[in-house]
Every structure is written in structure tokens, then in C-alpha cells.
Protein backbone atom coordinates (compact mmCIF):
# COMPACT_ATOMS: atom_id res chain seq x y z
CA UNK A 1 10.12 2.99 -23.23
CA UNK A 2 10.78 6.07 -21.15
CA UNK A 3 7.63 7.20 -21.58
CA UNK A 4 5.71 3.92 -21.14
CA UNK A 5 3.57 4.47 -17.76
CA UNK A 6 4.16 3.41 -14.61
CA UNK A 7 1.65 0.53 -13.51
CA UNK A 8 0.68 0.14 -10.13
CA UNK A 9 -2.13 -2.65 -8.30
CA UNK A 10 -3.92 -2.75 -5.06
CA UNK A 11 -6.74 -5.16 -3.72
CA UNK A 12 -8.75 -1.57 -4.22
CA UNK A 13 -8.37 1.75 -3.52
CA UNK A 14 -5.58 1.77 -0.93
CA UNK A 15 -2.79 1.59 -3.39
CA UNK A 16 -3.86 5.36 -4.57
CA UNK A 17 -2.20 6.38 -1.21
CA UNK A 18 0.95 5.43 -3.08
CA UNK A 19 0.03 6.66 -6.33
CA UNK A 20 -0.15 10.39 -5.17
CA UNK A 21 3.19 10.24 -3.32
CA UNK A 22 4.99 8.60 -7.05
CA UNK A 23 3.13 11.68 -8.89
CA UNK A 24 3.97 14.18 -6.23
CA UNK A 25 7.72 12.82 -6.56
CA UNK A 26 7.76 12.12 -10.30
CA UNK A 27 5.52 14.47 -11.84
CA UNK A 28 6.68 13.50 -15.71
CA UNK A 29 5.63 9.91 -15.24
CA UNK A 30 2.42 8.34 -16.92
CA UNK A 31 0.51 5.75 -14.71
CA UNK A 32 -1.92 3.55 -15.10
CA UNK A 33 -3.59 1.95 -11.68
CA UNK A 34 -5.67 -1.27 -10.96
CA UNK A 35 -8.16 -1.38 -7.94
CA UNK A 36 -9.22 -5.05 -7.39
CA UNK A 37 -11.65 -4.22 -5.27
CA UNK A 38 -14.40 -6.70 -6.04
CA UNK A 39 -11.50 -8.90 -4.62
CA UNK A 40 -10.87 -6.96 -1.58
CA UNK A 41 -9.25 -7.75 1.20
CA UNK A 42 -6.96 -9.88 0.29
CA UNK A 43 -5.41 -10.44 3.07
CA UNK A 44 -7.44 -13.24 4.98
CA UNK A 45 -6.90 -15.08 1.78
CA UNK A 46 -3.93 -17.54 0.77
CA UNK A 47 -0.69 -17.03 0.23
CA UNK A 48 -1.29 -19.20 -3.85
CA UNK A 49 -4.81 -17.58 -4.34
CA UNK A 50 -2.80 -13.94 -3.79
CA UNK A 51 0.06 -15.08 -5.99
CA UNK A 52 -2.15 -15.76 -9.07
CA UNK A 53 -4.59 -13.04 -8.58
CA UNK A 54 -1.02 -10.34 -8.57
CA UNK A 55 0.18 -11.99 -11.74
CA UNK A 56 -3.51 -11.24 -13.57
CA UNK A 57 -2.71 -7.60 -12.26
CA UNK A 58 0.39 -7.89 -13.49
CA UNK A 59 -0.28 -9.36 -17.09
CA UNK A 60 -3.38 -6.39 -17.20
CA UNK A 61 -0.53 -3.70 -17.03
CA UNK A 62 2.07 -5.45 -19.30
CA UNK A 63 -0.76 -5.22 -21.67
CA UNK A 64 -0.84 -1.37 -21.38
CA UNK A 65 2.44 -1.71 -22.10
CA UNK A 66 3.83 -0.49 -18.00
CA UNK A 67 7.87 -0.12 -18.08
CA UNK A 68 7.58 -0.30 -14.20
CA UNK A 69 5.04 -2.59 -11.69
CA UNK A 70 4.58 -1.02 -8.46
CA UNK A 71 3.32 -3.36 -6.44
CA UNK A 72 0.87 -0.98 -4.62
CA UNK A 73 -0.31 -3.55 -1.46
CA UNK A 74 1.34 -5.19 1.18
CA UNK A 75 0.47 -8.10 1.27
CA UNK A 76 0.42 -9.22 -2.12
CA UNK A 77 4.23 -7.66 -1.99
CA UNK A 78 5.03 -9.87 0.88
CA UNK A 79 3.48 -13.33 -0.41
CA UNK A 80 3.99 -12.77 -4.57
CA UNK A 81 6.57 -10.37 -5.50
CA UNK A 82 9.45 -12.68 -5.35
CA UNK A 83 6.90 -14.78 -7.90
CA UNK A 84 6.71 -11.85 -9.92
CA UNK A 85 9.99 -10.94 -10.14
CA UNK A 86 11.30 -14.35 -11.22
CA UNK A 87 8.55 -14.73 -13.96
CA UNK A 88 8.33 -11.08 -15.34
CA UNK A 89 11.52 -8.58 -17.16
CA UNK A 90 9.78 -5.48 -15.98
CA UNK A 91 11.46 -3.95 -12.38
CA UNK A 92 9.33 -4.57 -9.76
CA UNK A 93 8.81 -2.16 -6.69
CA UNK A 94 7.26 -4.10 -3.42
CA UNK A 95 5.59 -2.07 -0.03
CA UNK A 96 6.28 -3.79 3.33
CA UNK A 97 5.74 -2.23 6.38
CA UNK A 98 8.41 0.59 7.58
CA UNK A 99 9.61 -1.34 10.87
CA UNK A 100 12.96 -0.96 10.23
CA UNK A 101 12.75 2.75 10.76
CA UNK A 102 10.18 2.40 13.92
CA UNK A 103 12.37 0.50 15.75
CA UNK A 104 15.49 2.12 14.96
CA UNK A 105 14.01 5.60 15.94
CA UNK A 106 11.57 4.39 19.16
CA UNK A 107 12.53 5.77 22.63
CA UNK A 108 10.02 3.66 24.53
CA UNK A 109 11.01 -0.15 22.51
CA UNK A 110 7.49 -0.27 21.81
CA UNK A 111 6.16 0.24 18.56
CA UNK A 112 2.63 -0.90 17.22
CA UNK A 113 1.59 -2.22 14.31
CA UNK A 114 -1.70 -2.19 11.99
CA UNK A 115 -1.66 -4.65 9.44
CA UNK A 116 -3.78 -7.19 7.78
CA UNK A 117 -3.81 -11.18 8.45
CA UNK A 118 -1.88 -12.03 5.20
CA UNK A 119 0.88 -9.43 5.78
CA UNK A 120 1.66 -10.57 9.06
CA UNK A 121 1.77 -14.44 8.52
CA UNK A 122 4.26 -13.84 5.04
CA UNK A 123 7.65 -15.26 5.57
CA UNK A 124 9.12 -11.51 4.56
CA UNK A 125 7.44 -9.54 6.98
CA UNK A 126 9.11 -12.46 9.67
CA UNK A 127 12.11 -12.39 8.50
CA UNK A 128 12.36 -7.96 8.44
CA UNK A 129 10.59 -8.63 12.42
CA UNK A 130 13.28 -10.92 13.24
CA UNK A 131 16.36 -8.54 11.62
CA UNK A 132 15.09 -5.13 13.00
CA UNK A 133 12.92 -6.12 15.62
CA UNK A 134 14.10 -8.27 18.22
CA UNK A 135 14.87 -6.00 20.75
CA UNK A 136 11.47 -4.07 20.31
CA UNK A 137 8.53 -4.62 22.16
CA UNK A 138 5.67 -5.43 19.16
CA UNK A 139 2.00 -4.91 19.32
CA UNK A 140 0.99 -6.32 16.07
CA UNK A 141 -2.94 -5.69 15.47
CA UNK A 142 -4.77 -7.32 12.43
CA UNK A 143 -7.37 -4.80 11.20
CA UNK A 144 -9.90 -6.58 10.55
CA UNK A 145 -12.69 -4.94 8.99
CA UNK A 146 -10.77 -1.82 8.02
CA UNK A 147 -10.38 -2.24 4.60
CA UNK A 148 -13.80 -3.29 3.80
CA UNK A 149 -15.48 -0.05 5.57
CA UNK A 150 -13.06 2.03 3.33
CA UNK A 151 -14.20 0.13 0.18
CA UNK A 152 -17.38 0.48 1.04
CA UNK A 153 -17.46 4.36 1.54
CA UNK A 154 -17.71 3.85 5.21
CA UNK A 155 -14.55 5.64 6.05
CA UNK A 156 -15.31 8.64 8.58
CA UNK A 157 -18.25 6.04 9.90
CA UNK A 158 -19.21 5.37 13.98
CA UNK A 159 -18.03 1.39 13.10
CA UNK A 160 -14.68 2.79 12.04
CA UNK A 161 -13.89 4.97 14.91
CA UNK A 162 -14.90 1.95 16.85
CA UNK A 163 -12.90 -0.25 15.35
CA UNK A 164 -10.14 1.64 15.63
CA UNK A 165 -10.48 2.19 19.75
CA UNK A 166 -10.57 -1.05 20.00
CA UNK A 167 -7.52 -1.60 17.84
CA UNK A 168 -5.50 0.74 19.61
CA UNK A 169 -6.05 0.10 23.45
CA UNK A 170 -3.14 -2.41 23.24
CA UNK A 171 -0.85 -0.28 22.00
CA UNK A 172 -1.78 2.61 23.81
CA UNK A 173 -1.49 0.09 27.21
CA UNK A 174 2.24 -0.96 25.95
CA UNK A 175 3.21 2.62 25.71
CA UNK A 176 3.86 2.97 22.14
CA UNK A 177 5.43 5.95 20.59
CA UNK A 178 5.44 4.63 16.82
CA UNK A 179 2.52 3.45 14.76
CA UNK A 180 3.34 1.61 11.70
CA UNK A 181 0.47 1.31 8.82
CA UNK A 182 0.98 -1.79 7.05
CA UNK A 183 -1.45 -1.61 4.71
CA UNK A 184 -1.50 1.34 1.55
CA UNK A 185 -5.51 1.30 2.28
CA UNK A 186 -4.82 2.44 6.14
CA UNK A 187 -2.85 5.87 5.58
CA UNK A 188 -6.88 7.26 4.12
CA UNK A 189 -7.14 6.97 8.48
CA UNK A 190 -4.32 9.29 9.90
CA UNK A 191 -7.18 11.86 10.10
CA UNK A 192 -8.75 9.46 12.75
CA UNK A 193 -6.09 8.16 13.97
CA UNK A 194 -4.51 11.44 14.97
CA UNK A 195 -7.58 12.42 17.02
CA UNK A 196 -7.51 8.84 19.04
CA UNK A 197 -3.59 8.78 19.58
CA UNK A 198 -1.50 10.61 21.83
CA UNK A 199 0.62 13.45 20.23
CA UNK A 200 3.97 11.48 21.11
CA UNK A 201 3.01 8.49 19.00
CA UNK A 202 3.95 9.07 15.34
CA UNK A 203 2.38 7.18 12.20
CA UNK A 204 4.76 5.92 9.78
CA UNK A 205 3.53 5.06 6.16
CA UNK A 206 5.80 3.56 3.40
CA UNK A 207 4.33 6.23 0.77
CA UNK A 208 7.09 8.73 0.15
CA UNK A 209 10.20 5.87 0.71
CA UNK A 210 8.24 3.89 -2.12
CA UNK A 211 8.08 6.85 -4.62
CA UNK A 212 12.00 7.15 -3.68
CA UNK A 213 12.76 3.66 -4.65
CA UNK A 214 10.54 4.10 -7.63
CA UNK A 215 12.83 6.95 -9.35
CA UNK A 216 16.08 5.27 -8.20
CA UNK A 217 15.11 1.92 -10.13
CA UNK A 218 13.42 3.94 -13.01
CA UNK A 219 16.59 6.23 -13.08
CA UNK A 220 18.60 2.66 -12.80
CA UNK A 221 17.54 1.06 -15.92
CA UNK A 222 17.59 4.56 -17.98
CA UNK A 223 13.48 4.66 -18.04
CA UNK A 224 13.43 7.86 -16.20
CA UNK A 225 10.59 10.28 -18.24
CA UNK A 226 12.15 13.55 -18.89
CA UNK A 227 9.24 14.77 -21.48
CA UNK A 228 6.44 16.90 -19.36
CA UNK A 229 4.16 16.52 -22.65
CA UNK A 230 1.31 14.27 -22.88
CA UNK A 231 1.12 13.20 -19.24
CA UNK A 232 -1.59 10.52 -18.29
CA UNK A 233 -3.43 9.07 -15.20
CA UNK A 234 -5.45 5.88 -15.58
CA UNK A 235 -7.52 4.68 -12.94
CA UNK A 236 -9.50 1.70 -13.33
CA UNK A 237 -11.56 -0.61 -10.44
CA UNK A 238 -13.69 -3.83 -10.96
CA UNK A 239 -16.00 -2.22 -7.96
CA UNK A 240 -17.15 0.91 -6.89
CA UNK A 241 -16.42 4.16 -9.39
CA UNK A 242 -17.58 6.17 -6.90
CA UNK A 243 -15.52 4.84 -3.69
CA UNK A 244 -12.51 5.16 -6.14
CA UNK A 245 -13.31 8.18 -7.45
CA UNK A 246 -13.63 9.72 -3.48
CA UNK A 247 -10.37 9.04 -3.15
CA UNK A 248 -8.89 11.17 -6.66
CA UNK A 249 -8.45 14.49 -7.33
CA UNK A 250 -12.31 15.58 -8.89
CA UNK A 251 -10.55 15.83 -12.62
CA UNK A 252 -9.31 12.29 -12.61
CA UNK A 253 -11.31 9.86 -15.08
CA UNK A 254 -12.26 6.19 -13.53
CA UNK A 255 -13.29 3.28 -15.76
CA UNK A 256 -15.40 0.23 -14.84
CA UNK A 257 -12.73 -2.70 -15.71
CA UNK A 258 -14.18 -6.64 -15.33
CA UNK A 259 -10.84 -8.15 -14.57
């Protein structure tokens, strides 16, 4: 089992945002990763059409026999990976928005938030607000559109620096100093973003706190790879090779998958 891969899903190619920060962190591990993308975004969809397209994911890795599911989106961690949990053995790592942090650490109580429709109108993402938030100012901003320009190659476009303007002029107005990405497809924009916001706002992505939780719970149930031989990255996409493959270090192999 310990050297079973790790699995990981994303409505795309987002979720490789968290894949490099597990490999940076756990180097011995085998993974295998799932880009929905002909299914992308999924978060102006519902919360029971999200739960059953996460457990075909799911099954798709248990086939490639995956001792560990990182659940590489936020929104299908905030609307199905209680599901997932209760139906599956396999541990289970989820991605939610780093708020807590944000508003612990903000000096002006404002903090602003990118996320998509379906992460902001789960029950968990209310219930974190309502625990760590309620004596923070929150600008939360759906990005609409963002994820579909980065599927569709468009990332460094004109309609994505527009977008993003537009996105940010509330924040900016509330006096932000925290941005929080609440999406694994939005941290492929810090480039962007850093050249629109102010040098005293900082972006906060849930990357390097998931790869921590990752080796705690794979060092929890003894599953921890300690063998450096035969090492393997799977990448496989029911869209675009080539908007996955932009995304991957030039060596990495990406298979067409009809799932």
C-alpha cells in the first residue's frame, strides 16, 4: 500500500496547483491526477450533480488502486467530501478556502475573497465564515468566467486582465490587505494579480497547508512512501492535452481519458 499513488481530482487543470506543492513536499509519492475539464466549472452547478460527478472521480482512482484521494477543488470539497468520506475507506484530503488565517492575520478587518458560485453557497464554507469571520469585513467576489479562460488557454489574455479589474475594485475600495483564492484553478493568476494589487495586500492559497495535511494523514495511517525507486506522475484530462500539458513540467506525459 505504501507505495500505491496518491490520487488527486479537479473540474480541470486547477487542481495541478496542488499537485506541485504535494510533490514539492513529498517527493517519494506516486500520483495519479484527473482533470474533468470537459465538465468545467463546476461551480455554477448543483450541489447533487457535483456530488455524483466527485464520486466517478473518485471510483476512476480507486481503480488505479490510489491509497489517498486528494480532493484537488473547492468546491466539490465543500458540497461532496463529507459524501465521500462516509461512502469510501480511503483518507480523504478536502481544499477550502484559507479564511481562517486571513482574518486572524488582517490589520485592516477587511479581507477579500475570489471564489466560485458553488464554493460560496456550500454550507462548509458558511459555517468556517461564521467561526472565523464575523468580526471581518468580507468582500466575497464570484469569478465568473475565470476558470473557463484558463481552460481554454486564455490565461495571460486582455478578457482576463479585465475581468480581474473589475473583480478587484471592491476590494481594493474596502481597503483590503488579504486576498484569499478559493479556487486551486485561481493561484495560475498571482502573476496578474500581483501587477493589479497593491503591495500591502497579500494572496493566500491553500497549496502548501494541503500538501502538509497530506503527509500528516499519509504518515497517520502508516502509508507514508519511503522507497525513492520507481516514482510516477499520471496526468490525465477528458479536454484539452495541450491546456493541461501548459500547465506541467515539459517531461510530464498527458493522456486523453473519456470519463
Amino acid at each position: 500500500m505504501k507505495e500505491n499513488p496518491i490520487g488527486l481530482f479537479d473540474s480541470g487543470i486547477g487542481g495541478t496547483s496542488i499537485y506541485k506543492a504535494v510533490n514539492k513536499l513529498l517527493p517519494n509519492e506516486s500520483t495519479i491526477y484527473l482533470a474533468d475539464s470537459a465538465n468545467a466549472p463546476y461551480g455554477p452547478k448543483g450541489r447533487e450533480w457535483i456530488i455524483e460527478r466527485s464520486i466517478i472521480n473518485t471510483e476512476l482512482l480507486l481503480e488505479h488502486n490510489c491509497k489517498l484521494i486528494v480532493v484537488a477543488c473547492n468546491t466539490a470539497t465543500t458540497n461532496a467530501i463529507s459524501i465521500l468520506r462516509e461512502k469510501y475507506k480511503v483518507p480523504f484530503i478536502g481544499i477550502e478556502p484559507a479564511i481562517k488565517p486571513a482574518s486572524l492575520k488582517t490589520k485592516t478587518r477587511a479581507i477579500g475573497i475570489l471564489a466560485t458560485k458553488g464554493t460560496f453557497s456550500s454550507e462548509l464554507f458558511m459555517q468556517t465564515s461564521k467561526l472565523y469571520c464575523s468580526d471581518v469585513f468580507r468582500v466575497e467576489q464570484i469569478g465568473e468566467g475565470l476558470v473557463d479562460l484558463i481552460e481554454s488557454g486564455k490565461l495571460n489574455s486582455t478578457e482576463m486582465t479585465r475581468l480581474l479589474q473589475k473583480y478587484l475594485k471592491p476590494m481594493l475600495k474596502a481597503n483590503i490587505d488579504y486576498l484569499v483564492l478559493g479556487c486551486t484553478h485561481y493561484p495560475y493568476l498571482i502573476p496578474q494579480l500581483k501587477q493589479l494589487l497593491p503591495k500591502s495586500v497579500k494572496i493566500i492559497d491553500s497549496g502548501k497547508a494541503v500538501a502538509k495535511q497530506t503527509s500528516v494523514v499519509l504518515n497517520s495511517h502508516g502509508l507514508l512512501c519511503e522507497n525513492d525507486q520507481n516514482v510516477y506522475h499520471q496526468f490525465y484530462t477528458n479536454g484539452s492535452l495541450d491546456v493541461l500539458k501548459s500547465v506541467l513540467p515539459q517531461h510530464q506525459q498527458v493522456d486523453f481519458l473519456n470519463f
